[in-house]
C-alpha atoms as a PDB file:
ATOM      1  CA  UNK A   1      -5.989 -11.487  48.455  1.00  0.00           C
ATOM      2  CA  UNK A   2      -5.757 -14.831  50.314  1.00  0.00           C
ATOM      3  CA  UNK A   3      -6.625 -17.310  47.464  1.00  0.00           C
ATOM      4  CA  UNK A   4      -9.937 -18.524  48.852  1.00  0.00           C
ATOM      5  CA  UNK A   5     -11.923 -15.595  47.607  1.00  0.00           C
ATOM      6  CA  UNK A   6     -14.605 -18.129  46.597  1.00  0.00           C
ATOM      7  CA  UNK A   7     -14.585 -20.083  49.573  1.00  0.00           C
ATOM      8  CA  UNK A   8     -14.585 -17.456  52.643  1.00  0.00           C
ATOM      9  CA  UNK A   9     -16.211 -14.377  52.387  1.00  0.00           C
ATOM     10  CA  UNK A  10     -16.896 -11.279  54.516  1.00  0.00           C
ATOM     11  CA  UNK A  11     -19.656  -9.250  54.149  1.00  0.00           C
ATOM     12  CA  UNK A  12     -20.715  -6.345  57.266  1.00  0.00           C
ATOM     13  CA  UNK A  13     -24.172  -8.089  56.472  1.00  0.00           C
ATOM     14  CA  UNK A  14     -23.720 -12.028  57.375  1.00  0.00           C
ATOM     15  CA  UNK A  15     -22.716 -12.666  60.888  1.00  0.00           C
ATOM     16  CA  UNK A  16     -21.363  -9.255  62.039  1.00  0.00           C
ATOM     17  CA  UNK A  17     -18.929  -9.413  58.994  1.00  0.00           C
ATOM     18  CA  UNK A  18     -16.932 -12.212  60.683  1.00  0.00           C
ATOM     19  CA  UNK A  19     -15.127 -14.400  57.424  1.00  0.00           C
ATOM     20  CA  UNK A  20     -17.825 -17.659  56.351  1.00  0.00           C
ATOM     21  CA  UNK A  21     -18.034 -19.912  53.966  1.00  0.00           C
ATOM     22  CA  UNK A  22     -19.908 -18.839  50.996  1.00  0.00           C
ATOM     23  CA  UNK A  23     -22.184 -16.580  52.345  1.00  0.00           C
ATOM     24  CA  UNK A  24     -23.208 -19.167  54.625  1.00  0.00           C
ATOM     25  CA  UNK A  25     -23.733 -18.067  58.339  1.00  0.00           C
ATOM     26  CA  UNK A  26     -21.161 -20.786  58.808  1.00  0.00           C
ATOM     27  CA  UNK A  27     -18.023 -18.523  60.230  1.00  0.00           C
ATOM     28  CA  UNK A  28     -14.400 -19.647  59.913  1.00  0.00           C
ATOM     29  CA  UNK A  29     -14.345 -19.602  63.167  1.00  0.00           C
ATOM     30  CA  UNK A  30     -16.506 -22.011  64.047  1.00  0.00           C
ATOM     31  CA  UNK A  31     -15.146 -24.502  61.956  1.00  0.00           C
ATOM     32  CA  UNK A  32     -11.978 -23.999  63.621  1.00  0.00           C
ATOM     33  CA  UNK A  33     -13.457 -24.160  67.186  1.00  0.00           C
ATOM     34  CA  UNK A  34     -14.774 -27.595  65.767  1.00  0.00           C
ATOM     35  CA  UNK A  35     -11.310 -28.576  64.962  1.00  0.00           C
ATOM     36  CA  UNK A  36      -9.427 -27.782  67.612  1.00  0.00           C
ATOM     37  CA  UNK A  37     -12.047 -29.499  69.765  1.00  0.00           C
ATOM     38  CA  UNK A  38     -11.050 -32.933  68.378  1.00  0.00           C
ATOM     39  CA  UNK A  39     -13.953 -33.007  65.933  1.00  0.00           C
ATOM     40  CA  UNK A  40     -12.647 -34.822  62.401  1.00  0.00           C
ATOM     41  CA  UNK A  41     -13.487 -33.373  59.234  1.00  0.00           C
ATOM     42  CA  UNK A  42     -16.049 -36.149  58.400  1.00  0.00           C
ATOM     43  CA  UNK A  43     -18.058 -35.150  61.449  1.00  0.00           C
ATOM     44  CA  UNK A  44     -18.192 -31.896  60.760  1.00  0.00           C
ATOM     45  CA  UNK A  45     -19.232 -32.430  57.153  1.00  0.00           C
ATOM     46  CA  UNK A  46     -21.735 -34.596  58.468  1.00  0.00           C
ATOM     47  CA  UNK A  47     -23.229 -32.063  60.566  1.00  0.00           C
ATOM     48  CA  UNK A  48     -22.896 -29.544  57.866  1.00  0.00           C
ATOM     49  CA  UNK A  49     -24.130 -31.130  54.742  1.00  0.00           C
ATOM     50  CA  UNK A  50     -23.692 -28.008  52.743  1.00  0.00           C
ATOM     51  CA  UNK A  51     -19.678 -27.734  53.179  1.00  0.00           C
ATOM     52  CA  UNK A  52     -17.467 -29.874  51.313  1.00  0.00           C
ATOM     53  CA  UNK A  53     -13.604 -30.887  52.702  1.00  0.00           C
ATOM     54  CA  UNK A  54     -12.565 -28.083  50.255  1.00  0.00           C
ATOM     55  CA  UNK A  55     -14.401 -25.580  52.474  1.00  0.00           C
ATOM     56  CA  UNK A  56     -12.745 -27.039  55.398  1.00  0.00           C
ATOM     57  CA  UNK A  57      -9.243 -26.567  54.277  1.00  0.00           C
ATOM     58  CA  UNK A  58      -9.729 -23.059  53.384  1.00  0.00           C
ATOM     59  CA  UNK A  59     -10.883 -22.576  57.037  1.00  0.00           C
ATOM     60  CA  UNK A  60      -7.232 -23.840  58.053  1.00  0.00           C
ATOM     61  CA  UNK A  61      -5.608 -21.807  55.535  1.00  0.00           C
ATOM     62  CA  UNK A  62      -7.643 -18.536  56.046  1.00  0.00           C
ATOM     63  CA  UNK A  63      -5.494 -15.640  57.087  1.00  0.00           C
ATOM     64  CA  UNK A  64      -7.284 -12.437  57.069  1.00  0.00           C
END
């Protein structure tokens, strides 16, 4: 497995079965569109109050 088992899951049930964080219907990919659209960590953890940086950096080292 990838090492973020905890962190990023897919399930065919929670958004299409696209990789997210926790369960959440917060997708990997998303957080990586917020990235690499110049958003900083800190704002996205301020619009997400439920991630943590930890979440984050899984996101950037998620390879499926």
């Amino acid at each position: 497995m990838n090492g973020f088992e905890e962190v990023i899951t897919i399930d065919p049930n929670v958004c299409n079965g696209k990789p997210t964080i926790r369960h959440k219907r917060i997708t990997v990919q998303t957080i990586l569109e917020f990235l690499s659209n110049g958003d900083s960590i800190e704002e996205i953890l301020e619009n997400y109050p439920t991630l943590t940086e930890d979440d984050i950096y899984a996101c950037l080292n998620f390879k499926q």
